[in-house]
C-alpha atoms as a PDB file:
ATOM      1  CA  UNK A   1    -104.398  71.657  25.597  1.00  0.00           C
ATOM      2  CA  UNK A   2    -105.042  67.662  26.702  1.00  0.00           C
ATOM      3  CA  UNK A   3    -102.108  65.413  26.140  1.00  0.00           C
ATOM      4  CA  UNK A   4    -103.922  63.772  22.914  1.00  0.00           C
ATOM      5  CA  UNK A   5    -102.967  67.131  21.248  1.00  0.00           C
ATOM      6  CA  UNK A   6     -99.165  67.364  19.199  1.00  0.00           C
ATOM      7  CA  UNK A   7     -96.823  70.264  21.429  1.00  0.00           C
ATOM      8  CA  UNK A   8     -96.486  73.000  18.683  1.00  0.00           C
ATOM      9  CA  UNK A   9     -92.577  73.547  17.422  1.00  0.00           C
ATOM     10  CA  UNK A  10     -91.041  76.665  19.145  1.00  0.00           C
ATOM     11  CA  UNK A  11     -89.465  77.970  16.029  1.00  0.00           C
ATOM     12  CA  UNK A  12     -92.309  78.037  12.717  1.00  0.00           C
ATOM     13  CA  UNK A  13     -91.348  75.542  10.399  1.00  0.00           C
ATOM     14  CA  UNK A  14     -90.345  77.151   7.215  1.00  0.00           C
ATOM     15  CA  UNK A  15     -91.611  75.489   4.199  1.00  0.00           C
ATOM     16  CA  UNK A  16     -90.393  72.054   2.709  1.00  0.00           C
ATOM     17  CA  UNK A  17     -89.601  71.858  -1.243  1.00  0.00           C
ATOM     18  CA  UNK A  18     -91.460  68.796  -2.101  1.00  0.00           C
ATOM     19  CA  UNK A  19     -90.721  66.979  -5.855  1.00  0.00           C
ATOM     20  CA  UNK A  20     -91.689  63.552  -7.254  1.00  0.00           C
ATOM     21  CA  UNK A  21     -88.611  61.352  -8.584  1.00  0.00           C
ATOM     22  CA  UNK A  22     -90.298  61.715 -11.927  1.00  0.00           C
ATOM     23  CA  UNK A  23     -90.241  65.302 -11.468  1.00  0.00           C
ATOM     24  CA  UNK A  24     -86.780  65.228 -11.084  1.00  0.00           C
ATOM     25  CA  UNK A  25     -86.236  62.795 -13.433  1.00  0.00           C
ATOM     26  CA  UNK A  26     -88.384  64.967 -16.374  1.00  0.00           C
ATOM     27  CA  UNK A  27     -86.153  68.148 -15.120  1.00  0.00           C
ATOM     28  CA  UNK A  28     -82.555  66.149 -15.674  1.00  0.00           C
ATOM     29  CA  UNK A  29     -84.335  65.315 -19.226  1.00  0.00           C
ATOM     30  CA  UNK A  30     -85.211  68.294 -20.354  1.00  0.00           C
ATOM     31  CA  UNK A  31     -81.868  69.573 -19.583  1.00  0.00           C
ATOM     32  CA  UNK A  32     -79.973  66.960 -21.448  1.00  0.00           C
ATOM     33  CA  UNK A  33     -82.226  67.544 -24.437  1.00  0.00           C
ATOM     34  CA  UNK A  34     -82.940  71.256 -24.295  1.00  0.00           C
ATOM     35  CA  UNK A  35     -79.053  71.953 -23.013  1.00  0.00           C
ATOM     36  CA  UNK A  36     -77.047  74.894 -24.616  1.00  0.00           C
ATOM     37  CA  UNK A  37     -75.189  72.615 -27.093  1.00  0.00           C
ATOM     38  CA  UNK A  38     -77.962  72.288 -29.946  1.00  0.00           C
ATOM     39  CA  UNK A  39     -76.316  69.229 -32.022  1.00  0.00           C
ATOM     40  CA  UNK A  40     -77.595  68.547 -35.049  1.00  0.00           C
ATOM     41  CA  UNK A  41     -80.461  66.177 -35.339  1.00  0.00           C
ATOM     42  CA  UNK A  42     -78.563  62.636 -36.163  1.00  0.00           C
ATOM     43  CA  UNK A  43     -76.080  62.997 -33.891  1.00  0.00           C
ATOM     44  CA  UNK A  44     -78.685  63.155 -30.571  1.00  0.00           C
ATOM     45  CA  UNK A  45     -80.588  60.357 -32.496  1.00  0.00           C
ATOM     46  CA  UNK A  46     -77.177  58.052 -32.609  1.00  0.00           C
ATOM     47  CA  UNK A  47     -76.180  58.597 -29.230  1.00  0.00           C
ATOM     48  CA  UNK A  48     -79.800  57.767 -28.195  1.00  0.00           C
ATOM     49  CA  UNK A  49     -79.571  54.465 -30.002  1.00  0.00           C
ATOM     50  CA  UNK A  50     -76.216  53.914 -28.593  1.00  0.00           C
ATOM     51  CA  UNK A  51     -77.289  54.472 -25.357  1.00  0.00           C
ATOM     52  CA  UNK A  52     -80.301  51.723 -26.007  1.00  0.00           C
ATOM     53  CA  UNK A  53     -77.907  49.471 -27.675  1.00  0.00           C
ATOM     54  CA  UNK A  54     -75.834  49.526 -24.157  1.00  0.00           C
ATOM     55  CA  UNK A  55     -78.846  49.344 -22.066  1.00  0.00           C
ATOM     56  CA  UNK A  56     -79.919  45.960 -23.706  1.00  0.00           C
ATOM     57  CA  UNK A  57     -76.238  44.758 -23.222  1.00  0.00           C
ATOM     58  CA  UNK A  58     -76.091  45.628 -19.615  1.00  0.00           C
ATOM     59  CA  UNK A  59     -79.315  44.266 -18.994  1.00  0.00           C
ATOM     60  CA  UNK A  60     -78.200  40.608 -21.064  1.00  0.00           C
ATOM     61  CA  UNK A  61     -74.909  40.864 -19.266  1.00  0.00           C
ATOM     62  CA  UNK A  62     -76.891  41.063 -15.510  1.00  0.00           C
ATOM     63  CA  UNK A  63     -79.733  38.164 -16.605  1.00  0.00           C
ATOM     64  CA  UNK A  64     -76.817  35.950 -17.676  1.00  0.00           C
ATOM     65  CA  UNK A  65     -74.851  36.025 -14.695  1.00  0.00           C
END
């Protein structure tokens, strides 16, 4: 072994769980929409358009101060 090489760990190095922010993202999605409490159709697509409604809001609130 020269000195150019990396010393090995002592102890293997187990394996790392790697995932993408989108990933995770997609994952805390799918659980919101696929969760256990099936509403009905027009109630999801309200609070969706509720949620965009307050999105827009914030984001005029933060450009305007």
């Amino acid at each position: 072994m020269t000195s150019a090489e990396p010393a090995r760990p002592a102890v293997p190095r187990t394996r790392e769980v790697k995932a993408s922010v989108l990933a995770a993202f997609q994952l805390v999605e799918d659980a919101r929409y696929f969760g256990s409490d099936r509403r009905p159709r027009r109630v999801r697509v309200r609070a969706l358009a509720e949620r965009a409604v307050a999105d827009r809001r914030l984001a005029r609130d933060l450009r305007a101060s």
